[in-house]
Structure formats: C-alpha cells, structure tokens
C-alpha atoms as a PDB file:
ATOM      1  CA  UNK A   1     113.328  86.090  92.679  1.00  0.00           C
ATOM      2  CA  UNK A   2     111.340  83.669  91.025  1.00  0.00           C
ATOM      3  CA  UNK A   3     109.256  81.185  92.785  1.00  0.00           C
ATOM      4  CA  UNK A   4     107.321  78.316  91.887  1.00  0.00           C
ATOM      5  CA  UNK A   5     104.425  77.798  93.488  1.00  0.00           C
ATOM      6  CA  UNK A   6     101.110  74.849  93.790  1.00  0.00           C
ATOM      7  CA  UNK A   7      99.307  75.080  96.517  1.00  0.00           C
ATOM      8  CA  UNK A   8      99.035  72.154  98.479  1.00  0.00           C
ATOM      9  CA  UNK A   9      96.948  70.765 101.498  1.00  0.00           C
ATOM     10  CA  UNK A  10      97.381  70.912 105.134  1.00  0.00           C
ATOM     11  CA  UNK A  11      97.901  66.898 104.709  1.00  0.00           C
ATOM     12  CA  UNK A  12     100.567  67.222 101.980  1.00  0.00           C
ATOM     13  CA  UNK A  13     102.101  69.777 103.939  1.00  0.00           C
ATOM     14  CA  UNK A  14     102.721  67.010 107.151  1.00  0.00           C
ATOM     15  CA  UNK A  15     103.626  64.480 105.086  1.00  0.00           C
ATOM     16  CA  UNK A  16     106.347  66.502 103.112  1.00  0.00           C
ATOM     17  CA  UNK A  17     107.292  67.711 105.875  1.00  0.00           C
ATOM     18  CA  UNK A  18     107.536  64.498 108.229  1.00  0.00           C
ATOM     19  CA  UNK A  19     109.336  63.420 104.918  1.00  0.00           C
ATOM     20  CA  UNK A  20     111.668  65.758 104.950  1.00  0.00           C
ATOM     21  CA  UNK A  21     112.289  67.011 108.433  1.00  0.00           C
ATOM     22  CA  UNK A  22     112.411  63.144 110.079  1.00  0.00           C
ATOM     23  CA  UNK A  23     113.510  61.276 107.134  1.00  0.00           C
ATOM     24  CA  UNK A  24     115.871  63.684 105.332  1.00  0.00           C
ATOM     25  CA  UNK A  25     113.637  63.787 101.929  1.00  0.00           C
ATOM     26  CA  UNK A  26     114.847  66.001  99.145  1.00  0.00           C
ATOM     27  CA  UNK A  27     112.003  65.316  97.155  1.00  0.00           C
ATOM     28  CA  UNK A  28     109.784  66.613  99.811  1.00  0.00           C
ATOM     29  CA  UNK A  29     111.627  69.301 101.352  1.00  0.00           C
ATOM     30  CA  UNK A  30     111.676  70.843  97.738  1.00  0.00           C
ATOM     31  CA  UNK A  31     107.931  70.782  97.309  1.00  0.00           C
ATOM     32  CA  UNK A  32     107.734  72.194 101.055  1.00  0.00           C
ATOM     33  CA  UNK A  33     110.419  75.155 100.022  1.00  0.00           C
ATOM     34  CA  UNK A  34     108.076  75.802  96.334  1.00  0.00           C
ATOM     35  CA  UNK A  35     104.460  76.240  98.802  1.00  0.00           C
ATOM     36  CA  UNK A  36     106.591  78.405 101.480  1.00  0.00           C
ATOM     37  CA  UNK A  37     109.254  80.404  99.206  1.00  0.00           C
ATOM     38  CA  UNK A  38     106.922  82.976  98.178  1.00  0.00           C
ATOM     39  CA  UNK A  39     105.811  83.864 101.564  1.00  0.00           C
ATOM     40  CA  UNK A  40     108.682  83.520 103.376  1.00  0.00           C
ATOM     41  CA  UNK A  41     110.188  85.798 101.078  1.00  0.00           C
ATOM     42  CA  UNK A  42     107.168  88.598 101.376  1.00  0.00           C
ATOM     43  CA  UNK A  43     107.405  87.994 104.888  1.00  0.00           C
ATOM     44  CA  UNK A  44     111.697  89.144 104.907  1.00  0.00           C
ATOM     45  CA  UNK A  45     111.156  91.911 102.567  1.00  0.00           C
ATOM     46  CA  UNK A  46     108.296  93.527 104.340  1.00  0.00           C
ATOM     47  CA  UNK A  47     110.003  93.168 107.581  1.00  0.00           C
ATOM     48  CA  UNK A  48     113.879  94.376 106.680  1.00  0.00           C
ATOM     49  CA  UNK A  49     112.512  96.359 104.116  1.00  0.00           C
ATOM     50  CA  UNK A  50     115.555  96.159 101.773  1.00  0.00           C
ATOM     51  CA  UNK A  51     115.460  93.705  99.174  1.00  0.00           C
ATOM     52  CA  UNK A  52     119.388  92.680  99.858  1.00  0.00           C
ATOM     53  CA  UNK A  53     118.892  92.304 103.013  1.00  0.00           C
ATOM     54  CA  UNK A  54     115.634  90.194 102.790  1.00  0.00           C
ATOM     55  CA  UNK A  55     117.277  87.843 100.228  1.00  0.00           C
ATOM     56  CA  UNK A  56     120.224  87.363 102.688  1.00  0.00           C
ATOM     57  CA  UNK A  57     117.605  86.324 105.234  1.00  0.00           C
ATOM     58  CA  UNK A  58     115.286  84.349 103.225  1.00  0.00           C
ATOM     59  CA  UNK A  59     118.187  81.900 101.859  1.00  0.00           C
ATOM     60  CA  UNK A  60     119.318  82.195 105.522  1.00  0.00           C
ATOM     61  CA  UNK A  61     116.188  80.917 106.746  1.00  0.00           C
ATOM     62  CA  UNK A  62     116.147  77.721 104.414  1.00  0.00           C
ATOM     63  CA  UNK A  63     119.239  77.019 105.394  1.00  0.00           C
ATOM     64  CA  UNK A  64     118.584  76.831 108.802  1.00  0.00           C
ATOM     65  CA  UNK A  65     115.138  74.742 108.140  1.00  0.00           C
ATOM     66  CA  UNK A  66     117.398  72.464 106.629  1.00  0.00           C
ATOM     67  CA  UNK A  67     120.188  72.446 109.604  1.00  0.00           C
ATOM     68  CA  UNK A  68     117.608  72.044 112.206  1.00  0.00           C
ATOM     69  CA  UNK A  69     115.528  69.953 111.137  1.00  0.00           C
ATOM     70  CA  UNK A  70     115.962  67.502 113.476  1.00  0.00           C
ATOM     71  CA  UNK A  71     114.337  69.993 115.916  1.00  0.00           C
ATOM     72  CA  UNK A  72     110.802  69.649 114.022  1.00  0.00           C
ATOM     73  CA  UNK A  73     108.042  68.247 116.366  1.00  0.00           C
ATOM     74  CA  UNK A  74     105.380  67.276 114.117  1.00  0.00           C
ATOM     75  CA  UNK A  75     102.809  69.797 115.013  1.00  0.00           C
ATOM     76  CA  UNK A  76     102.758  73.079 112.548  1.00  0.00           C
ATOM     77  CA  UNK A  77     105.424  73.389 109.807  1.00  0.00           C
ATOM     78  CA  UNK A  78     104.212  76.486 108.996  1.00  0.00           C
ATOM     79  CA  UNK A  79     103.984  77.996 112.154  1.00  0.00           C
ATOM     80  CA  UNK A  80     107.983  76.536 113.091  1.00  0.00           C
ATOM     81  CA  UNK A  81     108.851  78.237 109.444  1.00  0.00           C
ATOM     82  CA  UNK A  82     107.597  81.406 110.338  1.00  0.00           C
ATOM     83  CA  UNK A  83     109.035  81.277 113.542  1.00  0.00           C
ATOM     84  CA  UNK A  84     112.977  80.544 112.004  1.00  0.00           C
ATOM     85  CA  UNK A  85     111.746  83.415 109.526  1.00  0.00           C
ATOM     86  CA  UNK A  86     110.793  86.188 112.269  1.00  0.00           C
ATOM     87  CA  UNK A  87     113.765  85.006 114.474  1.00  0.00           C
ATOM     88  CA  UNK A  88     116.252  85.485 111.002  1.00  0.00           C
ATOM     89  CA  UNK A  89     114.750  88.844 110.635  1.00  0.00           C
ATOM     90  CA  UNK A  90     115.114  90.222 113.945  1.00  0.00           C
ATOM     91  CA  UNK A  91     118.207  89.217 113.864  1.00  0.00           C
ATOM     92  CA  UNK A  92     118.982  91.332 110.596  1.00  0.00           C
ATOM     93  CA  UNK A  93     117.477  94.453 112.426  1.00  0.00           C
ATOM     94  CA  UNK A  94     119.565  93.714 115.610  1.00  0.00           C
ATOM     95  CA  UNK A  95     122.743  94.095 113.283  1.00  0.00           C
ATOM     96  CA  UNK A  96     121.518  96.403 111.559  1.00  0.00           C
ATOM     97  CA  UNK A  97     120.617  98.691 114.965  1.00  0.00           C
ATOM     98  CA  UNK A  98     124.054  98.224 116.036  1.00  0.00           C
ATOM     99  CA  UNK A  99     125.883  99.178 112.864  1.00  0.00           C
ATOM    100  CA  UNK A 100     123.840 102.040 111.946  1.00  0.00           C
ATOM    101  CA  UNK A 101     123.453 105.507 114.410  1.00  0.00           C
ATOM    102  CA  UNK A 102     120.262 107.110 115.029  1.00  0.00           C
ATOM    103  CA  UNK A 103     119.638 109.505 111.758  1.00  0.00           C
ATOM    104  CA  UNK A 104     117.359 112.154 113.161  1.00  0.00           C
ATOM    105  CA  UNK A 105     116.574 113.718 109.952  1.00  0.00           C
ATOM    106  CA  UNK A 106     115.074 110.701 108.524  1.00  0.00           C
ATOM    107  CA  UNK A 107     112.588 109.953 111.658  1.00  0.00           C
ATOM    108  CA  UNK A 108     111.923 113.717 111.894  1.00  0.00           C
ATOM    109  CA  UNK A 109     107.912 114.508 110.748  1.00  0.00           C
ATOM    110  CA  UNK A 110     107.173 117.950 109.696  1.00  0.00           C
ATOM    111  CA  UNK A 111     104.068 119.391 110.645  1.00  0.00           C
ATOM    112  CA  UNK A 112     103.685 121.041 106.862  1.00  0.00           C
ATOM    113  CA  UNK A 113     101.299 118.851 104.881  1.00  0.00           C
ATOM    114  CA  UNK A 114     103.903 118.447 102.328  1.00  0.00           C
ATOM    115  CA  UNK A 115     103.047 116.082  99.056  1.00  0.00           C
ATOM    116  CA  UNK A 116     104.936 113.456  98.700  1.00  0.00           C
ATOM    117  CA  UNK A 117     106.155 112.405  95.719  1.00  0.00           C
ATOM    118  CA  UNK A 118     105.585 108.271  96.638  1.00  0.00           C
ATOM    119  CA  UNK A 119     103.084 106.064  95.423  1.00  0.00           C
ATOM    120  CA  UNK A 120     100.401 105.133  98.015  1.00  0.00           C
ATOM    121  CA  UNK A 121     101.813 101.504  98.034  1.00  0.00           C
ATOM    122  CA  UNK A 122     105.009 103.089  98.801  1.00  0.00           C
ATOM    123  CA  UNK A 123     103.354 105.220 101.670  1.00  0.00           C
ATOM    124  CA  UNK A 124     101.858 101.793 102.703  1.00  0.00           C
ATOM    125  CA  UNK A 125     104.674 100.251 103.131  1.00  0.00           C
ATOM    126  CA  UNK A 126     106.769 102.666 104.919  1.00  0.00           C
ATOM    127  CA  UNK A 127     103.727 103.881 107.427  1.00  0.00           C
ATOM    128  CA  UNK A 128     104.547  99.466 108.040  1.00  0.00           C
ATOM    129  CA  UNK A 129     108.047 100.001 108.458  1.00  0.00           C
ATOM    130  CA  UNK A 130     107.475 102.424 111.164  1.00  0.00           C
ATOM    131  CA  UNK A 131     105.402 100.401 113.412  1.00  0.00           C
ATOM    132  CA  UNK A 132     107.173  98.781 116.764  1.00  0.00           C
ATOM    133  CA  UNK A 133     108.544  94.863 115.227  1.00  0.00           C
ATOM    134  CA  UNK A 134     106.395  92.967 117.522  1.00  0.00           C
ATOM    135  CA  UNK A 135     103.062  94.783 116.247  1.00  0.00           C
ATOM    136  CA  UNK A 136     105.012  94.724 112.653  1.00  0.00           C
ATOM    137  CA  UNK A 137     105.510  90.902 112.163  1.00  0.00           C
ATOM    138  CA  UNK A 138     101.683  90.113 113.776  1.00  0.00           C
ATOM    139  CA  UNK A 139     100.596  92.406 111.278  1.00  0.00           C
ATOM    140  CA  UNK A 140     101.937  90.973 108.774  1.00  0.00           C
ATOM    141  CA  UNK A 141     101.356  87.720 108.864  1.00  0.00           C
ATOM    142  CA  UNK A 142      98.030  88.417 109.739  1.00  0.00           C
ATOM    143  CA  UNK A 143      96.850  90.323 106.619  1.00  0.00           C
ATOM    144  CA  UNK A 144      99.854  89.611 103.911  1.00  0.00           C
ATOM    145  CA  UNK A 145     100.532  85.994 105.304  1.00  0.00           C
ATOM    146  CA  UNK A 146      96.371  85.442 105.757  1.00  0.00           C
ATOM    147  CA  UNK A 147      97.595  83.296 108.578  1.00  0.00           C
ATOM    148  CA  UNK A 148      94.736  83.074 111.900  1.00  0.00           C
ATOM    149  CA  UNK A 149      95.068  84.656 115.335  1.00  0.00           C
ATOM    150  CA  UNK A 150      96.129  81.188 116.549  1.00  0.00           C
ATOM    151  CA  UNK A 151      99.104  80.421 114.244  1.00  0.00           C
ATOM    152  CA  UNK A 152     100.033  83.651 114.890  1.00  0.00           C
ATOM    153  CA  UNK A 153     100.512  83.513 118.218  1.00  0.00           C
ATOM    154  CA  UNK A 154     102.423  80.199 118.096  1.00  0.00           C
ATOM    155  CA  UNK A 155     104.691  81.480 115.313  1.00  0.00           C
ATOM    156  CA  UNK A 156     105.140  84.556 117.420  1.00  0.00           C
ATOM    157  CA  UNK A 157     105.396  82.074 120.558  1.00  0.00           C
ATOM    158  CA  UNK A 158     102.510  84.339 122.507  1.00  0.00           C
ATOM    159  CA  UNK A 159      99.423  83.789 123.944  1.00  0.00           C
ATOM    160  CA  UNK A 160      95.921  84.121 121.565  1.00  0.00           C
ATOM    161  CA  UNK A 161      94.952  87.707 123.304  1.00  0.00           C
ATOM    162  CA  UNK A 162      98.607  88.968 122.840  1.00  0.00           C
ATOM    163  CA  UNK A 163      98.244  87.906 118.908  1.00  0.00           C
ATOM    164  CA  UNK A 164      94.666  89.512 118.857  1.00  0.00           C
ATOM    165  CA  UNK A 165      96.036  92.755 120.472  1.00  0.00           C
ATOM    166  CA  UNK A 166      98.995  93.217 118.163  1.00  0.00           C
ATOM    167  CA  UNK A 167      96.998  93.370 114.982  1.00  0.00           C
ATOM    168  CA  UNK A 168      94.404  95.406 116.485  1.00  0.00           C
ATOM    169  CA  UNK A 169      97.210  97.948 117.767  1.00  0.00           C
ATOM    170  CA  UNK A 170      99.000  97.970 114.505  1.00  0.00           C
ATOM    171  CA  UNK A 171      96.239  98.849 112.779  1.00  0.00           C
ATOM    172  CA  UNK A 172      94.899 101.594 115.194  1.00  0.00           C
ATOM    173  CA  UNK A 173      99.059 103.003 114.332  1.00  0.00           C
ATOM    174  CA  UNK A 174      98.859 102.721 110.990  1.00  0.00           C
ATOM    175  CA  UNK A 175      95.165 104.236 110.475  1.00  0.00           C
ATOM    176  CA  UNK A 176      96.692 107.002 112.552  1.00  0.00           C
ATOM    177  CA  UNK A 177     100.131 107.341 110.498  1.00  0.00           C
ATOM    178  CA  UNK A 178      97.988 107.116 107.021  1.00  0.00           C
ATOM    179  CA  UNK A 179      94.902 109.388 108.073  1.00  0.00           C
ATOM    180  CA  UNK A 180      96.598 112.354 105.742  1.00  0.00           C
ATOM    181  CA  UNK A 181      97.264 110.053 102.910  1.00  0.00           C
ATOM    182  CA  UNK A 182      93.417 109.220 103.179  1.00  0.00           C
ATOM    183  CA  UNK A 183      92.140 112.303 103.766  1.00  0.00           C
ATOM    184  CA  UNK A 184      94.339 113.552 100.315  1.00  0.00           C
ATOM    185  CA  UNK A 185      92.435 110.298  98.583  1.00  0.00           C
ATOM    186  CA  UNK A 186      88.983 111.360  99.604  1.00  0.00           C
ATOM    187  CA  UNK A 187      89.646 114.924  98.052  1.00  0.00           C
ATOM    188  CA  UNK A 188      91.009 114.115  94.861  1.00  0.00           C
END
C-alpha cells in the first residue's frame, strides 16, 4: 500500500474534519484519509497480523468513517478513528476465533532454547501478537501510534489508570516473552 502523507495540525485536523464529517467535504475528508492512512493501516496490520486481513479492515474502516459520519461529535477525530479502527479489528479476530479451532501445536512453547531462524523484528512482532487484545491495541497505539495515555483511553473508551495499566502490563509480558531473545543479543 502506498500512502501519501503531510502532516498537518491539530487545527487542520478539526477543520477537515468538521468539513468533512458535518458538511460532507471530499476535499477534506481526502486530506483527513492521506494524515490517518498510514497509521490506521500500521495499526490493522499489527493487530490482525496478516496483511490480507489488515487491508480488508483498513478499507473497511474508511468506509465506515465515511457511513457514519454523521455520528462525529466534534471533539477528537483521531481518537473516534481509532476507535472505528480497534472496533473493525476485533471484529476480524472475533471471525476469525470462530472459524478457526484451537491449534495446540502452534501455541505450544518448548522448554529447549531452540534458535530460531526469525529476524528479531519478526520475534518482535509475534512476542506482540501473543499478548491479551486489550493490553495489545493500548500498546500499540501507545508506542507505534505515539498517541498519550489520555487519547488512549478515550479511543479505547476506558478510564486514564486503565490506559496507564495496559501499557505498563504489556510491556512487563513482552519483556518477559523476549528475555531469551535478549539474553541471545547480549552474548553475541
């Protein structure tokens, strides 16, 4: 996927989006679409973890921006966005819960320290996949989306301490999941 992107203000970003959420603008809902794609898209593919699946739900999200738009109140577009997004995407791992059976193999952990044959970003990611979705999604938009304690909590629709915990949880998981891969790092 390619994406153009310009960064623009927090002011631009009400406008365009009063623009286009109240008054049905093209023009601005396309600039709103080139500062979000990006991100949104991260956002899908880190949390489905399959890129088909992630494109399904990023257009999917869009589309529903665009449907309810109506339903915009002004305050944080970014924060609604990312709501539709993580709503989209647990949605996608619903489905995919209830198509797919339990593989036991695949969740099974060996005690051997075996090498792996993935790249650390690869070990990253999946050590990611693992974690529980709520701790998941805080996670991530709290270190890939850069996006404050605060706006994650409304995105996530929780209170501040809930947001705070999450992150700080997830991380505590994923120092524990990725403590071999470190401790192969520090002696090589």
């Amino acid at each position: 996927m390619i994406f153009k992107r310009k960064e623009i203000s927090e002011e631009e970003i009400k406008h365009n989006a009063e623009e286009a959420m109240v008054k049905g603008s093209a023009e601005a809902f396309q600039i709103l679409y080139n500062n979000y794609a990006q991100k949104v898209y991260r956002f899908c593919l880190r949390m489905l973890g399959e890129e088909e699946n992630a494109n399904d739900a990023f257009q999917e999200v869009f589309v529903r921006i665009y449907e309810n738009r109506h339903q915009f109140k002004g305050d944080n577009f970014g924060a609604w966005l990312f709501t539709i997004a993580r709503n989209t995407c647990l949605n996608y791992i619903r489905t995919k819960k209830e198509q797919t059976s339990f593989d036991e193999s695949y969740h099974h952990k060996s005690d051997d320290n075996e090498k792996m044959d993935f790249s650390t970003k690869e070990q990253i990611e999946k050590a990611i996949a693992e974690l529980p979705v709520p701790m998941r999604e805080a996670l991530l938009l709290r270190e890939y989306e850069d996006m404050s304690y605060q706006e994650i909590a409304e995105t996530l629709g929780i209170e501040l301490s809930l947001a705070k915990v999450r992150v700080h949880r997830a991380r505590l998981i994923l120092r524990k999941i990725l403590k071999p891969l470190v401790k192969e790092l520090n002696e090589s």
